[in-house]
PDB file of N, CA and C in Angstrom:
ATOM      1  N   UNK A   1     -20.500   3.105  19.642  1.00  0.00           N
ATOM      2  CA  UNK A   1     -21.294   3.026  18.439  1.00  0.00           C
ATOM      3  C   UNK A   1     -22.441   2.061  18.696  1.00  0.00           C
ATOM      4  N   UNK A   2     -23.524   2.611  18.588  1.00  0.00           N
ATOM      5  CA  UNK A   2     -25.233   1.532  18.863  1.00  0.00           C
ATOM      6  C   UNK A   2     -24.311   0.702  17.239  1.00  0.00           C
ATOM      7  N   UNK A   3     -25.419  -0.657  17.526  1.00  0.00           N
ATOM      8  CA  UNK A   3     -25.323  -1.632  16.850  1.00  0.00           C
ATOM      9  C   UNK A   3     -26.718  -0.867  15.511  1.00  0.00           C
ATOM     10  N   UNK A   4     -27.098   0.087  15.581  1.00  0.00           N
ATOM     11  CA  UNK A   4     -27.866   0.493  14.095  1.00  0.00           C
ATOM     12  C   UNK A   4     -26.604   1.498  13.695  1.00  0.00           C
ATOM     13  N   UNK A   5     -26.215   2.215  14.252  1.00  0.00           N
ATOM     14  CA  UNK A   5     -25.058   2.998  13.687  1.00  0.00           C
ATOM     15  C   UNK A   5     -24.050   2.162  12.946  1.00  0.00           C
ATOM     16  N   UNK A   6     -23.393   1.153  13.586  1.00  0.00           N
ATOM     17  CA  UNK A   6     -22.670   0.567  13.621  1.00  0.00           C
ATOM     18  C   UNK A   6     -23.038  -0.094  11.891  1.00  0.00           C
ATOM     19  N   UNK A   7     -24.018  -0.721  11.700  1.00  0.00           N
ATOM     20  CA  UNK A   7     -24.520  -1.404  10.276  1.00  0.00           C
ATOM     21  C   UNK A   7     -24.644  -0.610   9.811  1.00  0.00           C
ATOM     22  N   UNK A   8     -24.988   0.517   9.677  1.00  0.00           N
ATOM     23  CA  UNK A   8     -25.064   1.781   8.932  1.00  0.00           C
ATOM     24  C   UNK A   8     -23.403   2.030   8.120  1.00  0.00           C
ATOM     25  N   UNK A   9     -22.604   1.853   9.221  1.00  0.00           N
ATOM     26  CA  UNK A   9     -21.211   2.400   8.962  1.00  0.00           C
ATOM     27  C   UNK A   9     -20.609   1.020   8.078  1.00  0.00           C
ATOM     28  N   UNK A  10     -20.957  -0.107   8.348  1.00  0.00           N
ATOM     29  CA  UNK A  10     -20.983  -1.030   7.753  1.00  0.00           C
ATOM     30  C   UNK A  10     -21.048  -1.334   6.281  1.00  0.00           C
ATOM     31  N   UNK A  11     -22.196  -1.415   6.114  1.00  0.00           N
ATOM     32  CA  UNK A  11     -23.280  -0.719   5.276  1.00  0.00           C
ATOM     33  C   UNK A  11     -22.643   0.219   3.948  1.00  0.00           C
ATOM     34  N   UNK A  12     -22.239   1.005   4.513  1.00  0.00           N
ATOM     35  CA  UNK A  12     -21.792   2.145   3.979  1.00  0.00           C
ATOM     36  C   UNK A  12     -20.237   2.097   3.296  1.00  0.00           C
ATOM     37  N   UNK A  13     -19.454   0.999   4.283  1.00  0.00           N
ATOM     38  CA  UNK A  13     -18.579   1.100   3.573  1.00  0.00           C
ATOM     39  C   UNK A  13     -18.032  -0.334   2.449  1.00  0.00           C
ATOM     40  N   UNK A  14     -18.497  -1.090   2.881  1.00  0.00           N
ATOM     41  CA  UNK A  14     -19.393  -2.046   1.494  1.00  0.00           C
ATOM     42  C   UNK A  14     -19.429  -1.455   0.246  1.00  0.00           C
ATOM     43  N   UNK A  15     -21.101  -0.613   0.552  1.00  0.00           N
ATOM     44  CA  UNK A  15     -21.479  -0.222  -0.370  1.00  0.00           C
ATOM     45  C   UNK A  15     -20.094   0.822  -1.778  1.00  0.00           C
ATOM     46  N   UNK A  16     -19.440   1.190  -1.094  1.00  0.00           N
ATOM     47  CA  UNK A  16     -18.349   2.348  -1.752  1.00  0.00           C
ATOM     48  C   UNK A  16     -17.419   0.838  -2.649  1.00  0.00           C
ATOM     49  N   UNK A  17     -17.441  -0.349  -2.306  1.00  0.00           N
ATOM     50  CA  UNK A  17     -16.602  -0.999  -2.830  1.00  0.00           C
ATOM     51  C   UNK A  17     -17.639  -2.008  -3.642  1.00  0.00           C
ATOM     52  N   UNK A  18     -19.257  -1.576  -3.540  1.00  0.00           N
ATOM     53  CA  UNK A  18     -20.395  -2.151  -4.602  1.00  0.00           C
ATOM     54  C   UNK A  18     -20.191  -3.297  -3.478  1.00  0.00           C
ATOM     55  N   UNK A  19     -20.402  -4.028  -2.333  1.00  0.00           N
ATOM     56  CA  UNK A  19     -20.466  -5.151  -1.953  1.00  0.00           C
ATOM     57  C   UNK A  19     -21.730  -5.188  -1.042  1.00  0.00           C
ATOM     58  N   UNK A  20     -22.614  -6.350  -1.087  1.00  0.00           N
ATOM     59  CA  UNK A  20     -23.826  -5.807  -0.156  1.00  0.00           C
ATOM     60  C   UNK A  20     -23.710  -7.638   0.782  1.00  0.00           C
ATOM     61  N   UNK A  21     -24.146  -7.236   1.930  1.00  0.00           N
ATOM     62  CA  UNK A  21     -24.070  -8.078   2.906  1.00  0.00           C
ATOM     63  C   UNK A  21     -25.474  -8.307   3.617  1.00  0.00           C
ATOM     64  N   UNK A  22     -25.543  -9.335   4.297  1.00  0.00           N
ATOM     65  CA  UNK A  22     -26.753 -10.242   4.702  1.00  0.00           C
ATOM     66  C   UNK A  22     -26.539  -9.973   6.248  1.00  0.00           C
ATOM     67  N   UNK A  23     -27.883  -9.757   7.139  1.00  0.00           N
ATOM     68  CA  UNK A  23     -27.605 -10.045   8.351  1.00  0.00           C
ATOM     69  C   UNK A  23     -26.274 -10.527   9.236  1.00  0.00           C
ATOM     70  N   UNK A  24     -25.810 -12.142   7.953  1.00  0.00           N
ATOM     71  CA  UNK A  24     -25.257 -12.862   8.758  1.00  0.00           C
ATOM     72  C   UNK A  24     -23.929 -11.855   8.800  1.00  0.00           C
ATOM     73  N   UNK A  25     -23.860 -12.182   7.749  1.00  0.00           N
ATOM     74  CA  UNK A  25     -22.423 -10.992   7.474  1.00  0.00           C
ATOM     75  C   UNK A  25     -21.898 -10.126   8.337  1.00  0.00           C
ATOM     76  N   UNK A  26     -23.119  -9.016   8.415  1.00  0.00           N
ATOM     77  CA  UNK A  26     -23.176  -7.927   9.195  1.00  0.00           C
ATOM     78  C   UNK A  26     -23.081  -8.201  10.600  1.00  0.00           C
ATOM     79  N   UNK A  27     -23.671  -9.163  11.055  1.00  0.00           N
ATOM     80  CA  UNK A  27     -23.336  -9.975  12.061  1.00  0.00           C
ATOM     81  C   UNK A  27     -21.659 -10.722  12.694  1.00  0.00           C
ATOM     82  N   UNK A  28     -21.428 -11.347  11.484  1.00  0.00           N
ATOM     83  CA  UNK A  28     -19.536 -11.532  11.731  1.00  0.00           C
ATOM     84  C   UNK A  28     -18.951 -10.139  11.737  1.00  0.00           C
ATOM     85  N   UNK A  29     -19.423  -9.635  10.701  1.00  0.00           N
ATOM     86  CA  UNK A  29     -18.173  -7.780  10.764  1.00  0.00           C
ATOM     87  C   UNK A  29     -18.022  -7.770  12.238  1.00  0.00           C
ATOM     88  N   UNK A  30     -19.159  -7.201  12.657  1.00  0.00           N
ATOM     89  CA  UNK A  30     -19.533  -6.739  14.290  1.00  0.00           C
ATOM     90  C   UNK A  30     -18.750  -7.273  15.316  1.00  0.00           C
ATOM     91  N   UNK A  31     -19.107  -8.882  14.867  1.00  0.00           N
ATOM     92  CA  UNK A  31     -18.319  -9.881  16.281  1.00  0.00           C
ATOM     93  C   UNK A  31     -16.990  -9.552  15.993  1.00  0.00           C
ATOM     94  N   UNK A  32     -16.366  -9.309  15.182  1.00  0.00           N
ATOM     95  CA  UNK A  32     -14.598  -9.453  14.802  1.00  0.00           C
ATOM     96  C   UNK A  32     -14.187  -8.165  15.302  1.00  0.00           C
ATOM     97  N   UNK A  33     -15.266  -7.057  15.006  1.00  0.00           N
ATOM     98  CA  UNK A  33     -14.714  -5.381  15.355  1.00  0.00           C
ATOM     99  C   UNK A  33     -14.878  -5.471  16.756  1.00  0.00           C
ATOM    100  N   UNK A  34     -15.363  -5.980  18.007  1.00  0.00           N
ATOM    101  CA  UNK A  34     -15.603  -6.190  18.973  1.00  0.00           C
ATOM    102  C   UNK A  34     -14.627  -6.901  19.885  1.00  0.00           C
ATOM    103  N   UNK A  35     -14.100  -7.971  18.884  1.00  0.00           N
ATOM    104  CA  UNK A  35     -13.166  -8.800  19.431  1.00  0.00           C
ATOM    105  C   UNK A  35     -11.894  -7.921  18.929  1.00  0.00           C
ATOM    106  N   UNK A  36     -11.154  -7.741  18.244  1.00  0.00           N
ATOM    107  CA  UNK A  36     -10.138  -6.945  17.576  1.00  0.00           C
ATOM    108  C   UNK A  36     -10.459  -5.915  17.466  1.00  0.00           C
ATOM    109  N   UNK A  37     -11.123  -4.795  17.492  1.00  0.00           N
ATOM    110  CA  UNK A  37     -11.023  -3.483  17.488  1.00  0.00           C
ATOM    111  C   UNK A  37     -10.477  -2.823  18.696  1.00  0.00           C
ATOM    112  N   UNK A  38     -10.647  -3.090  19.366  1.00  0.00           N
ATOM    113  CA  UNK A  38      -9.965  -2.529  20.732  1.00  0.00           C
ATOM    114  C   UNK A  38      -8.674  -2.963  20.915  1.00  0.00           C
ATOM    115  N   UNK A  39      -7.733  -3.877  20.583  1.00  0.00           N
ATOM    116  CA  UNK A  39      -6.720  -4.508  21.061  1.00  0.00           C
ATOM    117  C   UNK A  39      -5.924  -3.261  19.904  1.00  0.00           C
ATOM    118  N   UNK A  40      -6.900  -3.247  18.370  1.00  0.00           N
ATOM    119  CA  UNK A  40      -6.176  -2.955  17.084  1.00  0.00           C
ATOM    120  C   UNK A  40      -6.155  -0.941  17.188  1.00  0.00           C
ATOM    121  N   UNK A  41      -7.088  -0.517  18.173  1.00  0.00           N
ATOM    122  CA  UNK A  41      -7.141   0.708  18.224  1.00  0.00           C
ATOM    123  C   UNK A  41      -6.094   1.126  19.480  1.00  0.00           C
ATOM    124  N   UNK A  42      -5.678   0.681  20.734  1.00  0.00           N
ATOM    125  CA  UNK A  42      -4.620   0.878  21.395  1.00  0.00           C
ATOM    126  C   UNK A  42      -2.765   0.145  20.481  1.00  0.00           C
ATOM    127  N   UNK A  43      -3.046  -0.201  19.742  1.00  0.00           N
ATOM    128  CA  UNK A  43      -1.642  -0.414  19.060  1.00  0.00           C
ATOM    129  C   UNK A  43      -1.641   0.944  17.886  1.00  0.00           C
ATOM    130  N   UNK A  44      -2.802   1.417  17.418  1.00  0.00           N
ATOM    131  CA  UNK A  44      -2.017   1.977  16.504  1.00  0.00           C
ATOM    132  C   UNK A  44      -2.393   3.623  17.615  1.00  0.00           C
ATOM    133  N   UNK A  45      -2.627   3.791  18.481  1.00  0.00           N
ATOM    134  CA  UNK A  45      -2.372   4.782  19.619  1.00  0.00           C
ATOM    135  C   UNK A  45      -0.736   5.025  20.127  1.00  0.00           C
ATOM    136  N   UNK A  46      -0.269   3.835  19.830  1.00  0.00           N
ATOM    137  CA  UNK A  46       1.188   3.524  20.372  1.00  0.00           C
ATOM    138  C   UNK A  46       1.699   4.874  19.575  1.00  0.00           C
ATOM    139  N   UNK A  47       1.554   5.255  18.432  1.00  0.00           N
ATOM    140  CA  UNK A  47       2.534   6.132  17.641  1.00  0.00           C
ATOM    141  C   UNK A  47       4.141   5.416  17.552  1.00  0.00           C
ATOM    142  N   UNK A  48       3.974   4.298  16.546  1.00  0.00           N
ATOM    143  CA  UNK A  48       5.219   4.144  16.337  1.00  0.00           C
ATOM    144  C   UNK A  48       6.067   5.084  15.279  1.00  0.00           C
ATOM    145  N   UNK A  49       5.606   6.055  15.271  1.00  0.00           N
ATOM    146  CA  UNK A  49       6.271   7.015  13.974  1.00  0.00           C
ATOM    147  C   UNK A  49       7.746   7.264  14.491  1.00  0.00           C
ATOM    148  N   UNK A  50       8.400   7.080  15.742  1.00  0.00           N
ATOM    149  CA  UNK A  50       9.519   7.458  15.877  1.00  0.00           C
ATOM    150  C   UNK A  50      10.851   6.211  15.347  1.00  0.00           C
ATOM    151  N   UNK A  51      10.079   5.418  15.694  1.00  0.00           N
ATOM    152  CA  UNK A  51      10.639   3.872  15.104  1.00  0.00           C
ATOM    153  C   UNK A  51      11.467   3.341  14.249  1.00  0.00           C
ATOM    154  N   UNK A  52      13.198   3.710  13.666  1.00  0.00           N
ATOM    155  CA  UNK A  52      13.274   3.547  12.523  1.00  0.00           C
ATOM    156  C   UNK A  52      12.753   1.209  12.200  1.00  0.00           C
ATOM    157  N   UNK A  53      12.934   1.784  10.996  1.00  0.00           N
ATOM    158  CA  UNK A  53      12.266   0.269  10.188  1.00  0.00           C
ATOM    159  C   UNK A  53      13.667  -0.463  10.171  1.00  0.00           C
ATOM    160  N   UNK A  54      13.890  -1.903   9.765  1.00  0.00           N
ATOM    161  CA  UNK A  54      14.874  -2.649   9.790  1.00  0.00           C
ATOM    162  C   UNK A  54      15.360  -2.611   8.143  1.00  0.00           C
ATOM    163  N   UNK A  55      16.658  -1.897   7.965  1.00  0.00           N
ATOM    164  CA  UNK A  55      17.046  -2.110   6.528  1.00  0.00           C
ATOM    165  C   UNK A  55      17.202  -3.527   6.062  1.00  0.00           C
ATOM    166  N   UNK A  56      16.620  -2.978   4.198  1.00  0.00           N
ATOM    167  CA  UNK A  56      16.882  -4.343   3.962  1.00  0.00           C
ATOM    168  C   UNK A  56      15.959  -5.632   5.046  1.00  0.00           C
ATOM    169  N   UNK A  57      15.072  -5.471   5.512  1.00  0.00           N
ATOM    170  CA  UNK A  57      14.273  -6.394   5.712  1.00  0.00           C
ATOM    171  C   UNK A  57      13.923  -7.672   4.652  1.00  0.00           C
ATOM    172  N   UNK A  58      13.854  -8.960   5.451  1.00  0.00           N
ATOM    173  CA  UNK A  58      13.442  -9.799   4.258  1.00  0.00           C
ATOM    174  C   UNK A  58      12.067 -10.372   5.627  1.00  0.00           C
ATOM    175  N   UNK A  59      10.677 -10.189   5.056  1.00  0.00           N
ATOM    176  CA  UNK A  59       9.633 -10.960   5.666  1.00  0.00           C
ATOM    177  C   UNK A  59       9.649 -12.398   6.292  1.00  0.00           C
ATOM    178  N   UNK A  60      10.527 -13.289   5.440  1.00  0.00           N
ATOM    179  CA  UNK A  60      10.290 -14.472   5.040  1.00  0.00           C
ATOM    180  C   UNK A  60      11.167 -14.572   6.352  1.00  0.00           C
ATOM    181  N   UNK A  61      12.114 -14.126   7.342  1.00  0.00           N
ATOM    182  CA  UNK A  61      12.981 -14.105   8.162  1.00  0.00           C
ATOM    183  C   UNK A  61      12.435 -13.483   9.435  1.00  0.00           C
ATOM    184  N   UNK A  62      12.554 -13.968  10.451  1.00  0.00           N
ATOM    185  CA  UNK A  62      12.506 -13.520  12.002  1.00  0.00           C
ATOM    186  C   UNK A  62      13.687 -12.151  11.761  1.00  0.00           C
ATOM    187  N   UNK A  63      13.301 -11.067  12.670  1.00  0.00           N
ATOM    188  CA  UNK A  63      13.697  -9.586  12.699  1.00  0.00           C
ATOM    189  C   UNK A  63      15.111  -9.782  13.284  1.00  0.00           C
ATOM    190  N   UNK A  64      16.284  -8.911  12.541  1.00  0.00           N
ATOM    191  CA  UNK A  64      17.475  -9.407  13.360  1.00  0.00           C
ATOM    192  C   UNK A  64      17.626  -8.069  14.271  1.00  0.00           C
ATOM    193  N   UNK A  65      19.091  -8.965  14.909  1.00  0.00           N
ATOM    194  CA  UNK A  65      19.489  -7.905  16.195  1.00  0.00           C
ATOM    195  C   UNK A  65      19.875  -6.785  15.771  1.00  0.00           C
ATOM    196  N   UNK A  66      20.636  -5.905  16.587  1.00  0.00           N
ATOM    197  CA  UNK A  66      21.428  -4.508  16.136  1.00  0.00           C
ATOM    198  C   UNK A  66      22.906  -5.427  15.503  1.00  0.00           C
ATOM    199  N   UNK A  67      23.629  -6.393  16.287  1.00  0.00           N
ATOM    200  CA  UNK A  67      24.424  -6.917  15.920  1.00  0.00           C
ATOM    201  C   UNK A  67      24.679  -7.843  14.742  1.00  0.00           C
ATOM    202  N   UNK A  68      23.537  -8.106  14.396  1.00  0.00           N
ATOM    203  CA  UNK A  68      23.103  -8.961  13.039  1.00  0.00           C
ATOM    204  C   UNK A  68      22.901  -8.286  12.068  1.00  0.00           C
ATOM    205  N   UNK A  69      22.771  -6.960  11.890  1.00  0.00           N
ATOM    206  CA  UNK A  69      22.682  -5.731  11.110  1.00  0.00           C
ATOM    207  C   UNK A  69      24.319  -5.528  10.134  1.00  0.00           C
TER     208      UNK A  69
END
């Protein structure tokens, strides 16, 4: 994505939530999608859809074992 596309897409999706941004702004989006977009686009490539989830999960807790189940 060129960096005019890129503010465009920006830009654009702002705008759908009424929010309008300044250079600088547009400027951090960019640096963060640059730094984290790539790490964040090969994880969700992973396809964890086969995965079951942990019943009864509580957040507030480190993930237990099969035996802690």
């Amino acid at each position: 994505m060129t960096p005019d596309s890129s503010r465009d897409y920006i830009e654009s999706g702002l705008a759908v939530l009424g929010l309008d941004a300044g250079d600088d702004e547009i400027a951090v989006i960019q640096a963060v999608h640059a730094i984290y977009g790539p790490p964040l686009d090969a994880l969700l490539a992973e396809g964890f859809d086969g995965i079951l989830h942990e019943p009864g999960a509580d957040m507030s807790e480190p993930p237990r074992t099969e035996s802690e189940r």
